[in-house]
Structure formats: C-alpha cells, structure tokens
Protein backbone atom coordinates (compact mmCIF):
# COMPACT_ATOMS: atom_id res chain seq x y z
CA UNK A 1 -6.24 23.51 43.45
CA UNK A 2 -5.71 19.97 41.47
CA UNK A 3 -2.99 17.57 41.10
CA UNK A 4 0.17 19.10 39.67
CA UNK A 5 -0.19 22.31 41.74
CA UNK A 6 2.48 23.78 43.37
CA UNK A 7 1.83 25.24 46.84
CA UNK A 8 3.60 25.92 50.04
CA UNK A 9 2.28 23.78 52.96
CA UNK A 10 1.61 26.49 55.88
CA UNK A 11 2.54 24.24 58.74
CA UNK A 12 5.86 23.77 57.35
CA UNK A 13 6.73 26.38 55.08
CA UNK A 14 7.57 23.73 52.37
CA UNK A 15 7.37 23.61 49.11
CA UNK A 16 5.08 20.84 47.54
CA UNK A 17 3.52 19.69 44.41
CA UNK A 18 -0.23 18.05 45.01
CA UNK A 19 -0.34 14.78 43.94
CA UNK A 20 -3.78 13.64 44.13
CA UNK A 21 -7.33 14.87 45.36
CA UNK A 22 -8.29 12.91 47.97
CA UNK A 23 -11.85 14.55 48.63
CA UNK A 24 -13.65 16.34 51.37
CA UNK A 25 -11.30 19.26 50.92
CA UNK A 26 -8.38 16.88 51.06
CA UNK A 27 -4.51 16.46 48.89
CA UNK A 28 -1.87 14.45 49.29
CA UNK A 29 1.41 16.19 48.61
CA UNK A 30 4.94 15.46 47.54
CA UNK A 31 7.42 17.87 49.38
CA UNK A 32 10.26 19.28 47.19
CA UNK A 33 13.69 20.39 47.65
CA UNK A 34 14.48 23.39 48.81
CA UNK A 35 16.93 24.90 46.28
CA UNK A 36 17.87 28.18 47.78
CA UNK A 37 18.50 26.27 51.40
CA UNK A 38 21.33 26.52 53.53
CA UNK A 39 24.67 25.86 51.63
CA UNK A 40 26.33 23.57 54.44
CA UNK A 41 22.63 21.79 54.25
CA UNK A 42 22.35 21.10 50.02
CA UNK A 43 24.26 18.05 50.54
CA UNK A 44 22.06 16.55 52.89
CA UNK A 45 19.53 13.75 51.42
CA UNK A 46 16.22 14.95 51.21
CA UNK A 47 13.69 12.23 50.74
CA UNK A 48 11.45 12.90 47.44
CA UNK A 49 9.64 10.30 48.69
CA UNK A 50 7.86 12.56 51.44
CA UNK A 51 4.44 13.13 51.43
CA UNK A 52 1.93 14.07 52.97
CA UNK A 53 -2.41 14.73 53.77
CA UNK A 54 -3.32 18.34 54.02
CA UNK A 55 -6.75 20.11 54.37
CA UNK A 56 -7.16 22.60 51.61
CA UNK A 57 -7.08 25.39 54.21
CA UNK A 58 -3.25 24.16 55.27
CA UNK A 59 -1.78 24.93 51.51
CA UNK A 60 -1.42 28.15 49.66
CA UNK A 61 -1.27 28.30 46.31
CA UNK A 62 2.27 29.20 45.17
CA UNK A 63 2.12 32.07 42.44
CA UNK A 64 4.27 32.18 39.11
CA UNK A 65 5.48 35.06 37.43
C-alpha cells in the first residue's frame, strides 16, 4: 500500500484514499463519499475533510477492474 491507494477501512466499511505513510505499519486516510448510498442520504454533507490513522492490518486494498 502507498499514498494514493484506494482501500476500504474494515472498521467502517468506508471507502478511503491513503494519504500519507506514517510508518510502523501506519496511514493516514481521507474517507470518500459514498456514491451508491442511500438516496434520501446523498444530500447530506459529508465532510472530505475526514481522516483518519489506521494500522495496515485495518485497510484492504480495494481492487479495480
């Protein structure tokens, strides 16, 4: 994994791109928006500001077709 990954976080079944490698198995993440969520919940304000510290073991590796 490196920075510009996308992964799911497993604690949270999020989607989020890894922003930096912080070390010691370490990223920080930016969550993004769910696109395929709820319909009554699209209009809420997600913030893309979220982010987070995750061990490597807590993110999987999202795969592309």
């Amino acid at each position: 994994m490196q920075p510009g990954d996308v992964v799911t976080v497993r604690l949270t079944g999020r989607r989020a791109r890894i922003v930096e490698e912080r070390g010691s198995g370490y990223f920080t993440v930016e969550y993004l928006p769910d696109p395929a969520g709820d319909a009554l919940d699209r209009d809420t304000v997600q913030s893309g500001d979220e982010a987070g510290l995750y061990r490597e073991s807590d993110l999987e590796p999202l795969e592309t077709p």
